[in-house]
PDB file of N, CA and C in Angstrom:
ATOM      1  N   UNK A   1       1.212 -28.016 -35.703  1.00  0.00           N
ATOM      2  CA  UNK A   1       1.355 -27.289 -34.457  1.00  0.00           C
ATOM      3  C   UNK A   1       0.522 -27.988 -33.389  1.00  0.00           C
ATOM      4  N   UNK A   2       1.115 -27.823 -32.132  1.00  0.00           N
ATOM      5  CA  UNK A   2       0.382 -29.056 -31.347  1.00  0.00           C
ATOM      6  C   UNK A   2      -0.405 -27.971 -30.292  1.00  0.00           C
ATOM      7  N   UNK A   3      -1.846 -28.463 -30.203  1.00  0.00           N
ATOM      8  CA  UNK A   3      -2.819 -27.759 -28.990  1.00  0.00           C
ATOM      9  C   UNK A   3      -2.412 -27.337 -27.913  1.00  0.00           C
ATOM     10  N   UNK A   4      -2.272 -25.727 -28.021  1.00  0.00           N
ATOM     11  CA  UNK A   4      -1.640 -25.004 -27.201  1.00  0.00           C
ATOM     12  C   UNK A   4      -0.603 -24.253 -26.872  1.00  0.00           C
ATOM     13  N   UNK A   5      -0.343 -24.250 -28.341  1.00  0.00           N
ATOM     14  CA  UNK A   5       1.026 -23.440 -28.664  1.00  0.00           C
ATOM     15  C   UNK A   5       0.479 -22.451 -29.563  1.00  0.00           C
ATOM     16  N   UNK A   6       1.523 -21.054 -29.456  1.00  0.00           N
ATOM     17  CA  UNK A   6       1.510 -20.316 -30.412  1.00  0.00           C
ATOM     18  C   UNK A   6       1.902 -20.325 -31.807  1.00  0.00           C
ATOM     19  N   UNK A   7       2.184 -19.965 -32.983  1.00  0.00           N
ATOM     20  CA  UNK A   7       3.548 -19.288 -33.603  1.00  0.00           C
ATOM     21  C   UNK A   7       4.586 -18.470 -32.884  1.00  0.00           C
ATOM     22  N   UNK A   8       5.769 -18.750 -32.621  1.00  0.00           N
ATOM     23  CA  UNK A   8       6.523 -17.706 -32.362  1.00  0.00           C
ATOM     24  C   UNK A   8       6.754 -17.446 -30.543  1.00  0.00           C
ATOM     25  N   UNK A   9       5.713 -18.363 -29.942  1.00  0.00           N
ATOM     26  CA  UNK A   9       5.840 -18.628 -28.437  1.00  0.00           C
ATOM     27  C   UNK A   9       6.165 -19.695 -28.197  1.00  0.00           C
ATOM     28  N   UNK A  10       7.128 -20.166 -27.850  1.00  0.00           N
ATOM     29  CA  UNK A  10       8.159 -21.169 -27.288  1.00  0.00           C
ATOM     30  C   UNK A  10       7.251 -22.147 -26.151  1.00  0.00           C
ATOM     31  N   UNK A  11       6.946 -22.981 -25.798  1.00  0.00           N
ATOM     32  CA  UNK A  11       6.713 -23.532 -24.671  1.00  0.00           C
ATOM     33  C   UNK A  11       4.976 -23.812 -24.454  1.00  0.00           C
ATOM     34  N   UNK A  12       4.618 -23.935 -23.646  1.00  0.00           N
ATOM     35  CA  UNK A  12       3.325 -24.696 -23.550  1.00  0.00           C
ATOM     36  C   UNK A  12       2.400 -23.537 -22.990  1.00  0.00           C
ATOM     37  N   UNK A  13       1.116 -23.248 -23.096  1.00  0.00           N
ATOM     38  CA  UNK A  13       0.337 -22.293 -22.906  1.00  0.00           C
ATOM     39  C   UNK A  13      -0.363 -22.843 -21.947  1.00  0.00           C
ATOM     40  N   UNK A  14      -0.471 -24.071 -21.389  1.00  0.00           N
ATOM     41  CA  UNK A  14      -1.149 -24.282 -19.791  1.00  0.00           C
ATOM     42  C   UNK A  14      -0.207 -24.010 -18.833  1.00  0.00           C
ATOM     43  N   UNK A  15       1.532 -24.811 -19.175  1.00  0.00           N
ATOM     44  CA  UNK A  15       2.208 -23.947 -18.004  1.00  0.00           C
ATOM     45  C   UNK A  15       2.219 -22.393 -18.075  1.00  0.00           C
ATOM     46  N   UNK A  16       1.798 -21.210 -19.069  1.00  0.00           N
ATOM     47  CA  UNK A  16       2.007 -20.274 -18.881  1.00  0.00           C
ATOM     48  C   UNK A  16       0.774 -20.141 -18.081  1.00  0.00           C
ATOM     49  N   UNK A  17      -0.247 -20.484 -18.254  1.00  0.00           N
ATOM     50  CA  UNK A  17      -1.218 -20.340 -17.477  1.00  0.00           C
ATOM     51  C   UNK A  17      -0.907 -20.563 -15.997  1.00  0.00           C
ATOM     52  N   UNK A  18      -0.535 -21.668 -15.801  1.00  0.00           N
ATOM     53  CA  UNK A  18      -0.130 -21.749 -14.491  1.00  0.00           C
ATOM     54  C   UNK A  18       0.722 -20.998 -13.493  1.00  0.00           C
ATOM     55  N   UNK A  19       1.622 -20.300 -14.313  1.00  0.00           N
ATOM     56  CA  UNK A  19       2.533 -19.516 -14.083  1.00  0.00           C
ATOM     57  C   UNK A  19       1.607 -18.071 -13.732  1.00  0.00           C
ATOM     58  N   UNK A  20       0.754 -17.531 -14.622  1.00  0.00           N
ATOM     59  CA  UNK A  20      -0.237 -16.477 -14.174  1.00  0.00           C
ATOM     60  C   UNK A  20      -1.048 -16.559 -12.662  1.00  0.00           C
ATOM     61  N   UNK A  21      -1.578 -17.949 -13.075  1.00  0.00           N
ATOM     62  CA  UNK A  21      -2.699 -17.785 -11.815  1.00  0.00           C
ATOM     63  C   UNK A  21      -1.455 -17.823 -10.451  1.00  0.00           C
ATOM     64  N   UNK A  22      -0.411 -18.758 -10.297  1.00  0.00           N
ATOM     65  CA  UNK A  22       0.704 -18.697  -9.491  1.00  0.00           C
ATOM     66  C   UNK A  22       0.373 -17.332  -8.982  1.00  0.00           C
ATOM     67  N   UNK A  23       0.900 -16.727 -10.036  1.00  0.00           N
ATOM     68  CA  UNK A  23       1.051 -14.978  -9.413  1.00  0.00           C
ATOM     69  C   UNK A  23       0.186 -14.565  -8.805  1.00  0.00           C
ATOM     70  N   UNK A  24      -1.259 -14.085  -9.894  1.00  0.00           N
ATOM     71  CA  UNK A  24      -1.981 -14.488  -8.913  1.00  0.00           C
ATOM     72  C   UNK A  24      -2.620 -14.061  -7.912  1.00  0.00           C
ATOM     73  N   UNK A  25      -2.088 -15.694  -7.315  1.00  0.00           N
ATOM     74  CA  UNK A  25      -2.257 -16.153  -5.789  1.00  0.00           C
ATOM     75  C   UNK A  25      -1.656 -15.315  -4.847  1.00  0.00           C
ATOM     76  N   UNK A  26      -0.172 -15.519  -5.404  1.00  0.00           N
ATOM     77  CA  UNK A  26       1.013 -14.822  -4.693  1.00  0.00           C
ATOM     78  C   UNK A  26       0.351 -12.725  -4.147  1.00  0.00           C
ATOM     79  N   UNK A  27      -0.251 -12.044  -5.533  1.00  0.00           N
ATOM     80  CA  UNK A  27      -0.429 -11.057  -5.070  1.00  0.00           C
ATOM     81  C   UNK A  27      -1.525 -10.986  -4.607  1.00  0.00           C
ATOM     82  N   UNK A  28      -2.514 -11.698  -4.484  1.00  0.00           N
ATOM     83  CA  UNK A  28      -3.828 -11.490  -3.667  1.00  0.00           C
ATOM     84  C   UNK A  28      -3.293 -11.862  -1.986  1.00  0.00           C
ATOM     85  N   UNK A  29      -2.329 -12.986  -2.160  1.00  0.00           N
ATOM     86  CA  UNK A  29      -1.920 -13.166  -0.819  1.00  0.00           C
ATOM     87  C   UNK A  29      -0.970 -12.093  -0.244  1.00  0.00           C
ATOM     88  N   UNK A  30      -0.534 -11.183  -0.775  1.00  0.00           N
ATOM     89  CA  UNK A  30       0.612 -10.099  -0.331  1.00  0.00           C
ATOM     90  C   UNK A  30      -0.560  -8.810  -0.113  1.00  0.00           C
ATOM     91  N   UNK A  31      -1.493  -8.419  -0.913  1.00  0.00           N
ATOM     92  CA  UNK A  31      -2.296  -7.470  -1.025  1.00  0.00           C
ATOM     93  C   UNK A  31      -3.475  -7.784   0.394  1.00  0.00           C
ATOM     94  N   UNK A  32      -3.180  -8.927   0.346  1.00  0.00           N
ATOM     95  CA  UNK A  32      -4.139  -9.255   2.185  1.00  0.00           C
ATOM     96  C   UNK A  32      -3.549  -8.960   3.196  1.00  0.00           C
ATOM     97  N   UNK A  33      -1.873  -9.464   3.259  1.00  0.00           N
ATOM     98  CA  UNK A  33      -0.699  -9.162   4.151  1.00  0.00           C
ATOM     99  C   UNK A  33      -0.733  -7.525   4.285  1.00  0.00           C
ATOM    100  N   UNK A  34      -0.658  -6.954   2.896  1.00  0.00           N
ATOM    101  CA  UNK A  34      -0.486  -5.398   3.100  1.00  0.00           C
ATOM    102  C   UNK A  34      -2.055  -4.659   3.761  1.00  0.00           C
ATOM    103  N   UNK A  35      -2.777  -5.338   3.179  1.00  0.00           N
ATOM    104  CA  UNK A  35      -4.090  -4.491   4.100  1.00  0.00           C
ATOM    105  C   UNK A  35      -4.360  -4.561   5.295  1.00  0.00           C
ATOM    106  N   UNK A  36      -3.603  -5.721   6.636  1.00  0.00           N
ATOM    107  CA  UNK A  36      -3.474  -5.843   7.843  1.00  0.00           C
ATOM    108  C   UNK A  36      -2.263  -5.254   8.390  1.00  0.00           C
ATOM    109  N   UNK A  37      -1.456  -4.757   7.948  1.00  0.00           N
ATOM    110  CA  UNK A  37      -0.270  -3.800   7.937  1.00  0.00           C
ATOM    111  C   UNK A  37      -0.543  -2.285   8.249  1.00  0.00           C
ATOM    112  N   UNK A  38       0.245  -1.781   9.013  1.00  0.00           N
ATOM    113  CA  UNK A  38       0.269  -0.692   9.997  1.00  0.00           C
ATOM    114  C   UNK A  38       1.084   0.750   9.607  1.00  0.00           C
ATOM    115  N   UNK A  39       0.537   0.962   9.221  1.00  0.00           N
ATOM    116  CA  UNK A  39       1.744   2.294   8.742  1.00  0.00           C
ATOM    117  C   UNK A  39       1.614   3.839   9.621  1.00  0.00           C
ATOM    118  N   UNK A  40       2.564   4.672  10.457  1.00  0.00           N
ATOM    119  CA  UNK A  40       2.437   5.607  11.041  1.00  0.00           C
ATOM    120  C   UNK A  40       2.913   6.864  10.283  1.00  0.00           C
ATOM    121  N   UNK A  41       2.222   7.859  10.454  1.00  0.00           N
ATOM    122  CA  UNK A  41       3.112   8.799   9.938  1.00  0.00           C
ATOM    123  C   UNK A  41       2.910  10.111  11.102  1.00  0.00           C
ATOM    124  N   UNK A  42       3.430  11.270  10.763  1.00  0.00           N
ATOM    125  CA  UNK A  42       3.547  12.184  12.271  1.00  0.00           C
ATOM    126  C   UNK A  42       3.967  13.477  11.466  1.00  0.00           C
ATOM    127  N   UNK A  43       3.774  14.346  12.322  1.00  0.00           N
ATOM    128  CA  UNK A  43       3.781  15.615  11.820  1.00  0.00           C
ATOM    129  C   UNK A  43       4.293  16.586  13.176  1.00  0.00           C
ATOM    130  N   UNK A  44       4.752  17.755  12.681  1.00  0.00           N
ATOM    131  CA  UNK A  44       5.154  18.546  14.404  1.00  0.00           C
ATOM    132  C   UNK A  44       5.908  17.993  14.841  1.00  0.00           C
ATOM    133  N   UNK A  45       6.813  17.398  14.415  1.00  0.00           N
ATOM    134  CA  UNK A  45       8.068  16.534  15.530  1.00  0.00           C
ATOM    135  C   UNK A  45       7.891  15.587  16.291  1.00  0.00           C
ATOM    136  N   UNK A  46       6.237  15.055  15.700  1.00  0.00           N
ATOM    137  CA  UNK A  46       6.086  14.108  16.565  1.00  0.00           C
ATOM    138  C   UNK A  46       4.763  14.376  17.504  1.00  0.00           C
ATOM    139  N   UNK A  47       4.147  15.471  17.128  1.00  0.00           N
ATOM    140  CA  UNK A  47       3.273  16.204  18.413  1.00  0.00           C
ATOM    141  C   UNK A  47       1.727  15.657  17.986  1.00  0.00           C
ATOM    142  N   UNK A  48       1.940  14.704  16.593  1.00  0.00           N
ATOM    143  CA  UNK A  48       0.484  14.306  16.121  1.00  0.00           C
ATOM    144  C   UNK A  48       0.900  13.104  14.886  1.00  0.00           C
ATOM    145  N   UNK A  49       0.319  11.866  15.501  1.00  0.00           N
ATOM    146  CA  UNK A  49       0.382  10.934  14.999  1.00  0.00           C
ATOM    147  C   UNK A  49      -0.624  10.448  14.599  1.00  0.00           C
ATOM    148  N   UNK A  50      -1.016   9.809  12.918  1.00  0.00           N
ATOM    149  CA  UNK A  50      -1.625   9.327  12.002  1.00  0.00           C
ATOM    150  C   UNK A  50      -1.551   7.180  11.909  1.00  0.00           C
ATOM    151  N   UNK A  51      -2.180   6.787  12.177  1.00  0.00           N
ATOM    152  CA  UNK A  51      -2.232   5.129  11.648  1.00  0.00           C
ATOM    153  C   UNK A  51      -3.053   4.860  10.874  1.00  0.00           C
ATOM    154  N   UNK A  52      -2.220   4.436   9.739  1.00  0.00           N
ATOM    155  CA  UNK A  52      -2.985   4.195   8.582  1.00  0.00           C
ATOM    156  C   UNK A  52      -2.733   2.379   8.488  1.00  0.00           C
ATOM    157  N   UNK A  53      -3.983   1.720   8.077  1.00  0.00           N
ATOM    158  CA  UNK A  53      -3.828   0.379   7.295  1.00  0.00           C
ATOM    159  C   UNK A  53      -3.258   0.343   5.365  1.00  0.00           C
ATOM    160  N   UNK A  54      -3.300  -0.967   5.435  1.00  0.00           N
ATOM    161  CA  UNK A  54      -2.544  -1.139   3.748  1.00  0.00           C
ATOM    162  C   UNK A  54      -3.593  -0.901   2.842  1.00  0.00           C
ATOM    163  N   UNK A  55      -5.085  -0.425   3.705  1.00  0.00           N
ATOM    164  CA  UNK A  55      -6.008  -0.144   2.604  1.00  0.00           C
ATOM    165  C   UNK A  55      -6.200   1.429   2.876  1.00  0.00           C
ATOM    166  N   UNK A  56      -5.203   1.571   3.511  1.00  0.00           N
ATOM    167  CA  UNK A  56      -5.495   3.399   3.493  1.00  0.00           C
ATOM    168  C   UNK A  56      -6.596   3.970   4.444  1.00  0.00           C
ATOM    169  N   UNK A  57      -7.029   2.944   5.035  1.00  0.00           N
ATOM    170  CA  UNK A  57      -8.108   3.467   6.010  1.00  0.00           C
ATOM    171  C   UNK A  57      -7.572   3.652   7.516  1.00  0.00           C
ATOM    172  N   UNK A  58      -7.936   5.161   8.003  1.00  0.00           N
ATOM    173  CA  UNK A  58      -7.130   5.572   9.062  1.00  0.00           C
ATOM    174  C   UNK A  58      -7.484   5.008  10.300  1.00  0.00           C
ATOM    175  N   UNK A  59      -7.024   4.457  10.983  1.00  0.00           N
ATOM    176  CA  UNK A  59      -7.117   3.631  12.061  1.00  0.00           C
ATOM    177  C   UNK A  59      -7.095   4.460  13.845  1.00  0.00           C
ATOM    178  N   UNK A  60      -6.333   5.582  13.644  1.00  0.00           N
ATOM    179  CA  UNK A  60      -6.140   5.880  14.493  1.00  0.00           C
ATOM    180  C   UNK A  60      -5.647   7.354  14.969  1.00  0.00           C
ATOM    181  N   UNK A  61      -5.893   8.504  15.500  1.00  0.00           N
ATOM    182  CA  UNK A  61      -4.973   9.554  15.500  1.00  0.00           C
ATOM    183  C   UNK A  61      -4.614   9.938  16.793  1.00  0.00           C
ATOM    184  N   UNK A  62      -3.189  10.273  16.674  1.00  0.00           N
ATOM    185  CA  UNK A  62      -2.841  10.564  18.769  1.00  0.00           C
ATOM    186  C   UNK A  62      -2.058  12.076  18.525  1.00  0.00           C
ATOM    187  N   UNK A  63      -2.482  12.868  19.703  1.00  0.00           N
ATOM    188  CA  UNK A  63      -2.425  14.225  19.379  1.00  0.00           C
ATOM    189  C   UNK A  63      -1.696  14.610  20.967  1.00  0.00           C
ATOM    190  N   UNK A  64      -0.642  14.664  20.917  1.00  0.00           N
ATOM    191  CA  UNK A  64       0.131  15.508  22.407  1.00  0.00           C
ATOM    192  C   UNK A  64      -0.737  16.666  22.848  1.00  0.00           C
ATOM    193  N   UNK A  65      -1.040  16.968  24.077  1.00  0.00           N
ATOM    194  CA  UNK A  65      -1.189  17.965  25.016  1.00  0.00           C
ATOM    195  C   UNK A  65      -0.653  19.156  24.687  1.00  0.00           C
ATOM    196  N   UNK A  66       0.236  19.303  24.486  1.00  0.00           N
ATOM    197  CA  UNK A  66       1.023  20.439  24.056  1.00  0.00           C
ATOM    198  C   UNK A  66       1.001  21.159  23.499  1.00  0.00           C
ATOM    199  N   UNK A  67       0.204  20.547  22.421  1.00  0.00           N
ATOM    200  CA  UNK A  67       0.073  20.816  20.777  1.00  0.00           C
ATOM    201  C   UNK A  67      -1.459  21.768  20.956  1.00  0.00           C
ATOM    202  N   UNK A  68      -2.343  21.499  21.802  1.00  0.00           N
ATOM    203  CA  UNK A  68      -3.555  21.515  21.680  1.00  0.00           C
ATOM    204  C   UNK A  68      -3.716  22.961  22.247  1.00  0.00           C
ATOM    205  N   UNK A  69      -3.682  24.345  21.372  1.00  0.00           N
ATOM    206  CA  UNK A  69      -4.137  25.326  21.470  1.00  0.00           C
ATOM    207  C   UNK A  69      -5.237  26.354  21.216  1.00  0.00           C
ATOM    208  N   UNK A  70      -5.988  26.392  21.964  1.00  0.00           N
ATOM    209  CA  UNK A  70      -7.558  26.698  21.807  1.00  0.00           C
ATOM    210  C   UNK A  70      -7.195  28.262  20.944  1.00  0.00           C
ATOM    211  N   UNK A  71      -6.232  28.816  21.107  1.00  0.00           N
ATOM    212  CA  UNK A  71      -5.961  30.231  20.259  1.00  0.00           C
ATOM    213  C   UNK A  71      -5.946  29.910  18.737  1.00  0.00           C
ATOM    214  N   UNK A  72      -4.915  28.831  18.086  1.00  0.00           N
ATOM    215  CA  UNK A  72      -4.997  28.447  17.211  1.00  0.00           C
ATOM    216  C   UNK A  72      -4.796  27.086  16.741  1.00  0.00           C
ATOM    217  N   UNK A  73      -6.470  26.760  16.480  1.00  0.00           N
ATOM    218  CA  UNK A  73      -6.951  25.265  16.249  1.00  0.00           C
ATOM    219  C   UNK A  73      -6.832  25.135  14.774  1.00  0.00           C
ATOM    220  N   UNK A  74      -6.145  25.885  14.048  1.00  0.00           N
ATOM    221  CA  UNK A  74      -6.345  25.947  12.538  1.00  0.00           C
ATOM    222  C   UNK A  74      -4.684  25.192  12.730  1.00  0.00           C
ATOM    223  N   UNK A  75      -3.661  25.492  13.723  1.00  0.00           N
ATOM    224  CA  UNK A  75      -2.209  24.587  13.415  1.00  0.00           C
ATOM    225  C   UNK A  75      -2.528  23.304  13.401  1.00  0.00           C
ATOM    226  N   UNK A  76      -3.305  23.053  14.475  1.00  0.00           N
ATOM    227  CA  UNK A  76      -3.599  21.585  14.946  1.00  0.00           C
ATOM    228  C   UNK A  76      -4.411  20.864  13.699  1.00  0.00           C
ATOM    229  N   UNK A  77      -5.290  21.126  13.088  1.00  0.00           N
ATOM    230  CA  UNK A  77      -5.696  20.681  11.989  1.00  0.00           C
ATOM    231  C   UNK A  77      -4.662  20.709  10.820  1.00  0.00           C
ATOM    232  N   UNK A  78      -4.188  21.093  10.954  1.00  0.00           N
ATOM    233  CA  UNK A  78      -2.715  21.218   9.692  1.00  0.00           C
ATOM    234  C   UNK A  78      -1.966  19.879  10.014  1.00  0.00           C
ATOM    235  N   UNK A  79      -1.451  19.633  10.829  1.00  0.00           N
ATOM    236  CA  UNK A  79      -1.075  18.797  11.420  1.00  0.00           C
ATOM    237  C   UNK A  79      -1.736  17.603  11.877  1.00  0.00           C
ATOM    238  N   UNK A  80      -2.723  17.675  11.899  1.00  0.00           N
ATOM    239  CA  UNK A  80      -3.742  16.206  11.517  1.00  0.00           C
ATOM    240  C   UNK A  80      -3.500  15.967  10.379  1.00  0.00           C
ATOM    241  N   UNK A  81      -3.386  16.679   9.223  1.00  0.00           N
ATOM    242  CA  UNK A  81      -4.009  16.655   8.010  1.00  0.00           C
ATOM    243  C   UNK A  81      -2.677  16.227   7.124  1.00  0.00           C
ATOM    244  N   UNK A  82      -1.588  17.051   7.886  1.00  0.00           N
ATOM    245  CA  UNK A  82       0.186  16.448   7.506  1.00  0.00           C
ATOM    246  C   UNK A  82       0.590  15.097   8.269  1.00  0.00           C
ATOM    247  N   UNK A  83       0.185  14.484   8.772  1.00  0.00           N
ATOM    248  CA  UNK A  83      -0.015  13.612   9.815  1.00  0.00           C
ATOM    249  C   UNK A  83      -0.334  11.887   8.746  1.00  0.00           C
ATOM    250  N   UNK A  84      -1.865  12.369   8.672  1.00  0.00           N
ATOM    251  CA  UNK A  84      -2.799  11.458   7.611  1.00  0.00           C
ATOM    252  C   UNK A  84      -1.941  11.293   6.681  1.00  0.00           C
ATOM    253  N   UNK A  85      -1.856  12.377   5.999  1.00  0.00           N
ATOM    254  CA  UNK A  85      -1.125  12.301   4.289  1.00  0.00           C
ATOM    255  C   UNK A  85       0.097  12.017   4.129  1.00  0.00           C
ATOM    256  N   UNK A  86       1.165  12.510   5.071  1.00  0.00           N
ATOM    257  CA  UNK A  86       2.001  11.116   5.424  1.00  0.00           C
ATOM    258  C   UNK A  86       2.160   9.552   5.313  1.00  0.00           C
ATOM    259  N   UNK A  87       1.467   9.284   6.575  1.00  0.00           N
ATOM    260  CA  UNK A  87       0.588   7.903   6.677  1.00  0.00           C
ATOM    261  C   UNK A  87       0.477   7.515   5.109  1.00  0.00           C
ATOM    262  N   UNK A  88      -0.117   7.825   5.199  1.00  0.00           N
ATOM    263  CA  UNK A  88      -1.049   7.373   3.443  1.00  0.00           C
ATOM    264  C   UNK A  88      -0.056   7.415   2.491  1.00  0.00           C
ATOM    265  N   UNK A  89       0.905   8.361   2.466  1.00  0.00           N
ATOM    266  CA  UNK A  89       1.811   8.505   1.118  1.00  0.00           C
ATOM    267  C   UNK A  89       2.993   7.050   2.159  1.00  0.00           C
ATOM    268  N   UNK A  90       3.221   6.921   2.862  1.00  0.00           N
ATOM    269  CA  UNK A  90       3.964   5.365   3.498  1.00  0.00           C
ATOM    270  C   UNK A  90       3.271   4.337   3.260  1.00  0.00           C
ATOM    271  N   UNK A  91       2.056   4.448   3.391  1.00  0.00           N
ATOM    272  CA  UNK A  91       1.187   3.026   3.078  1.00  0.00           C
ATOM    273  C   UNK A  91       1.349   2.532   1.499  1.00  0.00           C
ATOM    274  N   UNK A  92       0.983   4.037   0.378  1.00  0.00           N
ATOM    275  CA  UNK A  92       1.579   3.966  -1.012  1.00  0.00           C
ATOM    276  C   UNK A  92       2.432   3.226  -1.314  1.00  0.00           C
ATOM    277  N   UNK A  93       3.761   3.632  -0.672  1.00  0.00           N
ATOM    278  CA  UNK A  93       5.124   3.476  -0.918  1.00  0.00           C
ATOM    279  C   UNK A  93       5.306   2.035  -0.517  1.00  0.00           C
ATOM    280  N   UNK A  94       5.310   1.161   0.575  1.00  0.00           N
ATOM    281  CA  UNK A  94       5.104  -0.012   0.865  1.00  0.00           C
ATOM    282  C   UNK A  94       4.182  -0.825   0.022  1.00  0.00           C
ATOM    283  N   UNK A  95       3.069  -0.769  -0.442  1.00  0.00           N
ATOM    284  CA  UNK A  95       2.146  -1.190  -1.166  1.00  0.00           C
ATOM    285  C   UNK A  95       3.086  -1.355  -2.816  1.00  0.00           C
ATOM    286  N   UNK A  96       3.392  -0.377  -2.796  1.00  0.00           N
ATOM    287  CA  UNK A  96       4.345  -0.476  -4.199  1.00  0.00           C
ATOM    288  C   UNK A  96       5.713  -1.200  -4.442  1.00  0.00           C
ATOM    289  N   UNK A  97       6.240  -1.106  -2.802  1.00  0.00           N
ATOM    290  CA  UNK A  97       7.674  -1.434  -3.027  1.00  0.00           C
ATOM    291  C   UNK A  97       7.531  -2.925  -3.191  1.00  0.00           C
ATOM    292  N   UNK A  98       6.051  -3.922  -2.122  1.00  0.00           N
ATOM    293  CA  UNK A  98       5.719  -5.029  -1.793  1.00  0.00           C
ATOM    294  C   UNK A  98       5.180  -5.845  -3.611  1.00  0.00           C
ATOM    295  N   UNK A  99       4.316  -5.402  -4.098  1.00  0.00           N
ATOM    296  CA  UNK A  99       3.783  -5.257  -5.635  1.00  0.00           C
ATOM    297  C   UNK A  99       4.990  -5.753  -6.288  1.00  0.00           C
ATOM    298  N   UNK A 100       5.621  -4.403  -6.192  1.00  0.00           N
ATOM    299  CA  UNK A 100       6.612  -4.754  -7.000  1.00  0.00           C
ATOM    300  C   UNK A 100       7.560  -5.927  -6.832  1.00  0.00           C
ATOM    301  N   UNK A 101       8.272  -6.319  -5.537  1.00  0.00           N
ATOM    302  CA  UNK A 101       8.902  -7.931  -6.174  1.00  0.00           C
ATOM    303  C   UNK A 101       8.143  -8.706  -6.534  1.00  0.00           C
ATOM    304  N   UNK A 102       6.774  -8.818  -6.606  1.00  0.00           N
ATOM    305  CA  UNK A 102       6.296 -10.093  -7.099  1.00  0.00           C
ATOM    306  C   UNK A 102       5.885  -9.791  -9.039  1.00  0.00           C
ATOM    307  N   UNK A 103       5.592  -8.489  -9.214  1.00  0.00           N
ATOM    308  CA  UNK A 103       5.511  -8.314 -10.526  1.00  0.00           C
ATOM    309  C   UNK A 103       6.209  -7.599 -11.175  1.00  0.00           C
ATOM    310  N   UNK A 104       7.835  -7.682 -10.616  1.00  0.00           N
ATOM    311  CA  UNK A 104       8.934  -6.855 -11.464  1.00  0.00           C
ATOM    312  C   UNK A 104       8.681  -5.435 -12.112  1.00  0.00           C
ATOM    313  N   UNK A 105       7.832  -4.914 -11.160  1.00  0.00           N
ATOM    314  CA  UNK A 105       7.813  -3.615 -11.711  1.00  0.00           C
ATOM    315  C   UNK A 105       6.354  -3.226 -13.141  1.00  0.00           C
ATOM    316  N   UNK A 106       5.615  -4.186 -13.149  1.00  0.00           N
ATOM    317  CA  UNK A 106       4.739  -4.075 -13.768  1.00  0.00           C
ATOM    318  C   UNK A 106       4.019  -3.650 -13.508  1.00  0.00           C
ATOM    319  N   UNK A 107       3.038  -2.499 -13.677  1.00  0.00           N
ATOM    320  CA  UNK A 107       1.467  -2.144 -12.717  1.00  0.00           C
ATOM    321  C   UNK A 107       0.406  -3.352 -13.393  1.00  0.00           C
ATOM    322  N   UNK A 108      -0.296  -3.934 -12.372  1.00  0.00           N
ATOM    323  CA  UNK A 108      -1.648  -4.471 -12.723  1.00  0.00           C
ATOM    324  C   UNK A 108      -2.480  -3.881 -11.829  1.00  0.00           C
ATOM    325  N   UNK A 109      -3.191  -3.147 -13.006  1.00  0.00           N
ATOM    326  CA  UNK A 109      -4.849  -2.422 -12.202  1.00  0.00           C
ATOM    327  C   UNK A 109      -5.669  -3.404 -11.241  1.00  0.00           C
ATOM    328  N   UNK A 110      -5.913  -2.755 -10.029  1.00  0.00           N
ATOM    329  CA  UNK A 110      -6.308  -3.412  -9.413  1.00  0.00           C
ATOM    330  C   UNK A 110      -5.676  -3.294  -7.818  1.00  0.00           C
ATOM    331  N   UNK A 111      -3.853  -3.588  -8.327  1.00  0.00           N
ATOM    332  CA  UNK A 111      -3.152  -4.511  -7.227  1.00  0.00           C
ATOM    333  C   UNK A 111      -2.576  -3.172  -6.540  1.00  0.00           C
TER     334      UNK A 111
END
């Protein structure tokens, strides 16, 4: 058996290696792309908007005039809060959909 082969694994164990770190590269470089990435989400029809980054950290919140009722400040916090978690469940979803073409659907902890 020649240095670097398995039993029962076909092919050379440095190109598989190579083939790993490849990847990788590939998802550390997509997981950088996704953490400078912008994701909005909104709540109220629109009356309160959430910006979230690809690391989930909220960037930003914009809240209409309209919305802003000193009688009841408990809606308006609802709506921050449906707003964010939005955001965040889009940032998820992108983060996963992006992941996934490069690792066919595999989870690696971490990514």
């Amino acid at each position: 058996m020649k240095r670097g082969q398995f039993p029962g694994m076909p092919g050379n164990m440095n190109n598989m290696m190579k083939q790993v770190q490849k990847m990788q590269k590939q998802m550390e470089e997509a997981q950088a792309k996704l953490d400078e990435t912008e994701v909005t989400g909104s709540a109220g029809g629109g009356m309160v908007e959430a910006v979230v980054n690809g690391k989930k950290e909220l960037l930003s919140v914009k809240i209409k005039p309209d919305v802003v009722d000193p009688e009841d400040v408990e809606m308006l916090e609802d709506l921050v809060v449906a707003a964010v978690s939005e955001a965040i469940r889009k940032a998820d979803e992108m983060a996963n959909t992006e992941m996934g073409k490069l690792t066919g659907g595999i989870n690696f902890p971490g990514f």
